[in-house]
Protein backbone atom coordinates (compact mmCIF):
# COMPACT_ATOMS: atom_id res chain seq x y z
CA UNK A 1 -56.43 63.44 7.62
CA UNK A 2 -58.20 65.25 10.67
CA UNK A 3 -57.76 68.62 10.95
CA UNK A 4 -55.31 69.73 13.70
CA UNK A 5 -55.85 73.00 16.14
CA UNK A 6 -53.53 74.94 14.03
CA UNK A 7 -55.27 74.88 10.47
CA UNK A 8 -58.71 75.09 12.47
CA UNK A 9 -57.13 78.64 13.69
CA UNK A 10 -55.89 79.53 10.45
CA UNK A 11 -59.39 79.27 9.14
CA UNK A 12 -61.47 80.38 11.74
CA UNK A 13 -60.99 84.58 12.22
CA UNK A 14 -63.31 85.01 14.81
CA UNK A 15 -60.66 82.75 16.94
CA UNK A 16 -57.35 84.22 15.51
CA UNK A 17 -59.15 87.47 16.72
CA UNK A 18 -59.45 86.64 20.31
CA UNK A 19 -56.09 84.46 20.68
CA UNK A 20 -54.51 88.03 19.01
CA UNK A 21 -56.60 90.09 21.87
CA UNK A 22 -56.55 87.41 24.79
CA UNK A 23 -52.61 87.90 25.77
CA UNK A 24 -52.78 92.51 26.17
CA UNK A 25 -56.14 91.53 27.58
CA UNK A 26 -55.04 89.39 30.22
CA UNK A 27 -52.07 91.44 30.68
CA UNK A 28 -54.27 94.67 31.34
CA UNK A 29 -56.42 92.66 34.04
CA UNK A 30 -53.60 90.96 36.21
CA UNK A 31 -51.61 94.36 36.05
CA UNK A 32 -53.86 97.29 35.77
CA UNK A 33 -57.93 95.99 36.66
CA UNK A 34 -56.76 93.70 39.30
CA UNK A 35 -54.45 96.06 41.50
CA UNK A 36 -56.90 98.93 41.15
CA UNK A 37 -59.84 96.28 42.89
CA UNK A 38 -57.24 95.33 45.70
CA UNK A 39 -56.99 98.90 46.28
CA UNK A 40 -60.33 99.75 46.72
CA UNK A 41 -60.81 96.41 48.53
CA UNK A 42 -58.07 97.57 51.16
CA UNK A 43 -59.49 101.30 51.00
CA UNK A 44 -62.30 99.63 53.08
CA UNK A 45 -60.45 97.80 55.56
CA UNK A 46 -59.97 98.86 59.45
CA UNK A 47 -56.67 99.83 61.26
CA UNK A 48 -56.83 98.87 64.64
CA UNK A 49 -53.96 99.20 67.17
CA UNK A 50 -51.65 99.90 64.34
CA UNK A 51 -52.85 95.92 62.81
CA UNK A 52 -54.86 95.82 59.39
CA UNK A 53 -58.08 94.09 59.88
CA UNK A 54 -60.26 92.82 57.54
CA UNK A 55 -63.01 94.53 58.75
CA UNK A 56 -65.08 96.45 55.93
CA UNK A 57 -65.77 100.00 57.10
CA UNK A 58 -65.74 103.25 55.19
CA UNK A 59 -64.36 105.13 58.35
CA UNK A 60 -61.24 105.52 56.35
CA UNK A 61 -63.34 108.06 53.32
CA UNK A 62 -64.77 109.90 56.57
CA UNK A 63 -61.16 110.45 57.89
CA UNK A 64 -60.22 111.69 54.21
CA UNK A 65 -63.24 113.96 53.74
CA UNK A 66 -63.10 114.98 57.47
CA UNK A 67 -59.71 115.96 58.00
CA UNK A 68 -58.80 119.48 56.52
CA UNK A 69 -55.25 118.04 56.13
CA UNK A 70 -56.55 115.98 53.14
CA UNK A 71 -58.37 117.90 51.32
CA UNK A 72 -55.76 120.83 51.39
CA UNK A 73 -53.46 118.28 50.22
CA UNK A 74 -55.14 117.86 47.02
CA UNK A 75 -55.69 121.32 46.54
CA UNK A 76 -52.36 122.04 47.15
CA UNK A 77 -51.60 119.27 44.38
CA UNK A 78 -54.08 120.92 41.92
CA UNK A 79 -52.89 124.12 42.59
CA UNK A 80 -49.26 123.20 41.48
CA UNK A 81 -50.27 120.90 38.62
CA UNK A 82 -52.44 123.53 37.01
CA UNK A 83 -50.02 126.67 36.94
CA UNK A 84 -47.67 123.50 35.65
CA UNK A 85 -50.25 123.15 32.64
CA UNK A 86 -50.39 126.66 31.95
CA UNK A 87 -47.04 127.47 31.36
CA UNK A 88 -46.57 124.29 29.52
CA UNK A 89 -49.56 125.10 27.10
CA UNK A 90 -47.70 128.73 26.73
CA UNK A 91 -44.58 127.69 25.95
CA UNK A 92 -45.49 124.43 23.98
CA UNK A 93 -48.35 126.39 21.84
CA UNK A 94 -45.99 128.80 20.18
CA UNK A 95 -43.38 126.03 19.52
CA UNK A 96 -46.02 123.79 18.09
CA UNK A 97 -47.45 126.42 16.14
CA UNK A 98 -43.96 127.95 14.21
CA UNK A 99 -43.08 123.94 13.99
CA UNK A 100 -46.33 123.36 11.95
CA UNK A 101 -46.67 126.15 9.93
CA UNK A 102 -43.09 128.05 9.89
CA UNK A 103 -40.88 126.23 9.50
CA UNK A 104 -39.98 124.26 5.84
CA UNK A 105 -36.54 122.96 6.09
CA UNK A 106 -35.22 120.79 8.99
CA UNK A 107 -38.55 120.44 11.07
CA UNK A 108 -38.09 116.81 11.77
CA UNK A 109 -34.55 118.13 13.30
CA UNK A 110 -35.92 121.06 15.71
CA UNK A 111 -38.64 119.03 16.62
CA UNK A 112 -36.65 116.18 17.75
CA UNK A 113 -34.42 118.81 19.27
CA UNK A 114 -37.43 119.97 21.48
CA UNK A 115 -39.06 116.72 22.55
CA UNK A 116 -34.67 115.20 22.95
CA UNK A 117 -35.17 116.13 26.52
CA UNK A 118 -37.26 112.90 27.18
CA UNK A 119 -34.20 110.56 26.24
CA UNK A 120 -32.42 111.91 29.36
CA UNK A 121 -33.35 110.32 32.51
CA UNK A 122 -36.28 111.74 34.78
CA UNK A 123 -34.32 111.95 38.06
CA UNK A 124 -31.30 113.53 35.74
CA UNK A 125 -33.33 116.41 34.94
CA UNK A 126 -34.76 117.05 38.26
CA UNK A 127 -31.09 117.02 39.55
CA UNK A 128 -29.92 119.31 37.12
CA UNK A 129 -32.23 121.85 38.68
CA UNK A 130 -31.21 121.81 41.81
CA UNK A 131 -27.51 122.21 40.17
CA UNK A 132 -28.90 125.57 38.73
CA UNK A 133 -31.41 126.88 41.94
CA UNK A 134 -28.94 126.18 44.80
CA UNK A 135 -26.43 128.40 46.95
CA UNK A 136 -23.62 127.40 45.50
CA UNK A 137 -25.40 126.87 41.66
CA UNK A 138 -25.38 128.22 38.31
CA UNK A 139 -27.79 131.12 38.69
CA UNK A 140 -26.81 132.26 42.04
CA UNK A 141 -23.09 132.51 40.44
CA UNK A 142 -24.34 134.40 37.45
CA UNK A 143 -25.90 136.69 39.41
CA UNK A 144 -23.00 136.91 41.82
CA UNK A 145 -20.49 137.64 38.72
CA UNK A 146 -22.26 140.70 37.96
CA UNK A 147 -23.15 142.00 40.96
CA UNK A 148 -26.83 141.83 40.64
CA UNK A 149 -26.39 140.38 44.57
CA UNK A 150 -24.35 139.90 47.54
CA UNK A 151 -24.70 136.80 48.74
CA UNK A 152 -26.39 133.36 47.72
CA UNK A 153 -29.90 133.56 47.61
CA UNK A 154 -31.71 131.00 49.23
CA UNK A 155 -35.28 131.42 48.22
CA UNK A 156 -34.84 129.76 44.71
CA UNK A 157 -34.31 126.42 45.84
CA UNK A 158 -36.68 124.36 48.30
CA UNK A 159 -40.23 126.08 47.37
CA UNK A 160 -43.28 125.91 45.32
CA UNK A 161 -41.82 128.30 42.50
CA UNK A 162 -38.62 125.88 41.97
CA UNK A 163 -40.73 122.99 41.56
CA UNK A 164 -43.56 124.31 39.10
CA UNK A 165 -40.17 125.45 37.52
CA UNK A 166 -38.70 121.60 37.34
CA UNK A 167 -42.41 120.32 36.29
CA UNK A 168 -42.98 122.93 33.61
CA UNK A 169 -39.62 121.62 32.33
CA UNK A 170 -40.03 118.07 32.34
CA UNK A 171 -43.65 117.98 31.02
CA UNK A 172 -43.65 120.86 28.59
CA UNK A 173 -42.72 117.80 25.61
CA UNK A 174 -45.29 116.11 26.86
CA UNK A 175 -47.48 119.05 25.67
CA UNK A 176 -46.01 119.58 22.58
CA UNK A 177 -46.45 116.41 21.00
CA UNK A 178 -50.26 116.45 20.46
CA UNK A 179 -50.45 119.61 19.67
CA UNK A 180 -48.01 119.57 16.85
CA UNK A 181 -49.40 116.60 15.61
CA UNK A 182 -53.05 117.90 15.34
CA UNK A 183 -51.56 121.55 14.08
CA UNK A 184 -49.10 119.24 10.89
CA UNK A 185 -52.89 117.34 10.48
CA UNK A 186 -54.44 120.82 9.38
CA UNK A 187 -55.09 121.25 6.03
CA UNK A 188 -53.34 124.41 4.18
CA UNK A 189 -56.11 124.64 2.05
CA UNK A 190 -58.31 126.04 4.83
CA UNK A 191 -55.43 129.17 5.84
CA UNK A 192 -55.71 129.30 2.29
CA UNK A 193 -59.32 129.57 1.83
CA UNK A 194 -59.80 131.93 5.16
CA UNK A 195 -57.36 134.13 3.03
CA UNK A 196 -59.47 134.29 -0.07
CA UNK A 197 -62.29 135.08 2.32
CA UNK A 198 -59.69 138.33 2.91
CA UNK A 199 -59.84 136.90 6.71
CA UNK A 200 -56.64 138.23 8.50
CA UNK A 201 -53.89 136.20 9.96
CA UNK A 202 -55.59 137.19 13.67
CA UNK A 203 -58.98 135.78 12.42
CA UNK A 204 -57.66 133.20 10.64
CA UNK A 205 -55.64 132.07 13.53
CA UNK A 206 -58.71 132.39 15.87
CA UNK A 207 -61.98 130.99 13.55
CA UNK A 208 -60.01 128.26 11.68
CA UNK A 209 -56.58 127.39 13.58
CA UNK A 210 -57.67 127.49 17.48
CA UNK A 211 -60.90 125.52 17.38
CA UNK A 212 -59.02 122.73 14.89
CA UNK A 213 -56.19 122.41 17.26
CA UNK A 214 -58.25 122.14 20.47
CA UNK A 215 -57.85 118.31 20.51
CA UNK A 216 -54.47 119.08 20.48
CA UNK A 217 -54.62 120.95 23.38
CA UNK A 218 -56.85 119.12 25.85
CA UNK A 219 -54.46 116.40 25.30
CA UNK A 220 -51.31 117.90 25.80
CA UNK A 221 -52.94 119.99 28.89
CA UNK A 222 -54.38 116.28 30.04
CA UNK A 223 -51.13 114.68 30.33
CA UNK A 224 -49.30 118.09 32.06
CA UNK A 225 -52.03 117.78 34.62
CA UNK A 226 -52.59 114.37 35.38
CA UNK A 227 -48.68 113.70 34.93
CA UNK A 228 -47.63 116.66 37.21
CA UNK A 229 -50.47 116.39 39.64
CA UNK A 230 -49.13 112.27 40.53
CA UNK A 231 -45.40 113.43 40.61
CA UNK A 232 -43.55 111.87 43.39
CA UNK A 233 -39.72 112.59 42.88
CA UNK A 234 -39.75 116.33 42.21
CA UNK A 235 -41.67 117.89 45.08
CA UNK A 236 -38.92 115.56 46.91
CA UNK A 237 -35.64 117.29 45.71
CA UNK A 238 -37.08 120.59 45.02
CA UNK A 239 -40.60 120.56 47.26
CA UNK A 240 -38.71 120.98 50.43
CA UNK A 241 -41.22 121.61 53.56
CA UNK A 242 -44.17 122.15 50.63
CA UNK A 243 -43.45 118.62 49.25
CA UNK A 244 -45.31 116.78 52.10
CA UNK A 245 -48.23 118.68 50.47
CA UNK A 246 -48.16 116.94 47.35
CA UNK A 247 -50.29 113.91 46.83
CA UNK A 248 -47.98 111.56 45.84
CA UNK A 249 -45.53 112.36 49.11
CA UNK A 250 -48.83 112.02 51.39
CA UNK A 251 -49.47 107.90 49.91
CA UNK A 252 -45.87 107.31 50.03
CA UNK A 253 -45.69 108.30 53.76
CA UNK A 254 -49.20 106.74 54.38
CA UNK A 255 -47.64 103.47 53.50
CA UNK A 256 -44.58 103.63 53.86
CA UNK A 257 -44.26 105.60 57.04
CA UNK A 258 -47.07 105.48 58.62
CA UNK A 259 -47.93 101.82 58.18
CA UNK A 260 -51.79 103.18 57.22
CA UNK A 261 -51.97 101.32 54.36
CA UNK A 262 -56.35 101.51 54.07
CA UNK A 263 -56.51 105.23 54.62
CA UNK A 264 -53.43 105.67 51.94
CA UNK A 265 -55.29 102.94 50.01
CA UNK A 266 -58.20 105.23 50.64
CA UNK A 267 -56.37 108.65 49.12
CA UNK A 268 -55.23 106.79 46.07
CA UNK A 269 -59.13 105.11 45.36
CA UNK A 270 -60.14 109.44 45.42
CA UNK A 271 -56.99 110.77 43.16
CA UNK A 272 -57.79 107.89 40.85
CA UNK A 273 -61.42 108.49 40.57
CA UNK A 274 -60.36 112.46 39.94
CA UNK A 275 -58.04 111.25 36.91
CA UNK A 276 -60.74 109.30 35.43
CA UNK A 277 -63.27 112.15 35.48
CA UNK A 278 -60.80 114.38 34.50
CA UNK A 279 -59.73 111.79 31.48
CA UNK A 280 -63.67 111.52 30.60
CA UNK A 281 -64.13 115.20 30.38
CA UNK A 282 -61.40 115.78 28.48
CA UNK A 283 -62.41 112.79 25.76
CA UNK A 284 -65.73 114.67 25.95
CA UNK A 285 -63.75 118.41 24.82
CA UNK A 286 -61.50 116.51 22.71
CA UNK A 287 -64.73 114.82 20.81
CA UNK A 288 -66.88 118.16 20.72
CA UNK A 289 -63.76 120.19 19.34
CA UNK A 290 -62.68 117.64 16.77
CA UNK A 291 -62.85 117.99 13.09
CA UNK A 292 -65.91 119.62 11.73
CA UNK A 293 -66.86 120.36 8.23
CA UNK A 294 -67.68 123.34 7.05
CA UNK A 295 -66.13 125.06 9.98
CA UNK A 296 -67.22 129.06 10.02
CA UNK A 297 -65.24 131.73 9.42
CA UNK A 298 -66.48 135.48 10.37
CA UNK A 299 -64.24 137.66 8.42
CA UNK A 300 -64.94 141.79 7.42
CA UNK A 301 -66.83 141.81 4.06
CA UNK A 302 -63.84 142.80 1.45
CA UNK A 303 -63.59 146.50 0.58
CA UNK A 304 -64.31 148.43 -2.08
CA UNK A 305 -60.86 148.29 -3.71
CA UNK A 306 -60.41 144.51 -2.62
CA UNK A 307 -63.84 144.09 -4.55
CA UNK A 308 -62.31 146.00 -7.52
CA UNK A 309 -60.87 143.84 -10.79
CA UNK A 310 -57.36 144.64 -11.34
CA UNK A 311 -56.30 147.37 -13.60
């Protein structure tokens, strides 16, 4: 009986192998690779009397590198997405930390209870803060209840502080998770062998705990950058006049206001070449703080009474 395709896939692995890789492969090229070529393809094209021409030119790049508008834009953008990572690697840290190594009963409860917020919808959270910032909100009626002011304030809502505020909220989880993960990885055997070494819980924390984690945190600090940095929706509810600074709010009116689809096509070719240098160097941190053995630990040489056998 001849063999049919079916038992000639069975036996072959090599060809199991790429029918198993061909379908995410092909997936990742018409969705991802291709888009990202059409891009750049259109970054180079001409618009001329408000028509897109075909014309290859890189007069768009010169416009982006030659206007100050641009530039400041991305600044701007950096600006907010970094004092974003900041507070979400101070207030994620701690969390992470008393998760990993505090806490013994109910951990998988509090730390679903910290990462929950992701089950609610994006736009519902970015709502809800402009239900607690405005004039008529929760925290201008708290503070009206006891006095603390007169009348509304209206500086809370509409600015740069409200929306690192709504950021640092919505991609604080985002920071948590990796870091908790790498802290749960550590060993207690090494806190445990730092405090033979009579190493403190300071130096302990510092020579054996920080440089283990740091995977942890280049990760979680990756994603509140790049994640904050490419937000769209929040600078739009809670940006107000600042949120036409903001990247994402500069390509949508590019294309969709505008109608300057190359030179929009243009900013998105530069913010994605920033995210991929930015992804690279943090692989490269990631891979230089990862797991090393024999990791050093410079602790005070024990004391005389420390040195002393037991009575």
């Amino acid at each position: 009986m001849s063999e049919t395709l079916a038992d000639r896939i069975r036996a072959n692995r090599a060809l199991r192998t790429v029918l198993a890789g061909a379908i995410p492969v092909t997936w990742v090229t018409l969705l991802l690779l291709v888009p990202y070529a059409l891009l750049l393809v259109q970054s180079l094209w001409r618009l001329r009397n408000g028509v897109i021409t075909h014309e290859l030119t890189l007069d768009n790049y010169r416009r982006l590198f030659g206007t100050r508008v641009y530039p400041l834009t991305i600044l701007y953008s950096a600006g907010v997405a970094l004092r974003v990572t900041v507070l979400s690697l101070v207030l994620a840290y701690p969390v992470a930390y008393v998760l990993a190594f505090k806490v013994r009963r109910h951990r998988t409860l509090l730390y679903m209870a910290v990462i929950i917020p992701l089950w609610v919808s994006y736009l519902v959270r970015a709502y809800a803060w402009k239900i607690i910032l405005g004039q008529q909100g929760i925290l201008n009626g708290l503070l009206l209840s006891i006095g603390a002011i007169r009348h509304p304030l209206t500086i809370l809502l509409y600015s740069t502080a409200a929306l690192v505020l709504a950021l640092t909220h919505i991609y604080t989880p985002f920071t948590l998770m990796p870091i908790y993960t790498v802290l749960d990885a550590i060993p207690m055997s090494l806190k445990e062998a730092s405090h033979d070494l009579y190493a403190s819980r300071w130096q302990t924390f510092r020579h054996v705990i920080l440089p283990l984690s740091l995977p942890g945190v280049v990760a979680g600090c990756t994603f509140a950058f790049v994640l904050s940095m490419g937000d769209f929706l929040a600078p739009q509810l809670l940006g107000g006049s600042d949120s036409a600074l903001m990247v994402s709010n500069l390509v949508w009116s590019l294309f969709g206001v505008a109608y300057n689809w190359p030179l929009g096509a243009a900013v998105s070719v530069v913010m994605l070449g920033l995210t991929l240098t930015l992804l690279w160097l943090s692989g490269k941190v990631e891979g230089a703080g990862s797991y090393r053995a024999g990791s050093r630990i410079r602790v005070a040489p024990p004391t005389v009474a420390q040195r002393a056998p037991p009575a």
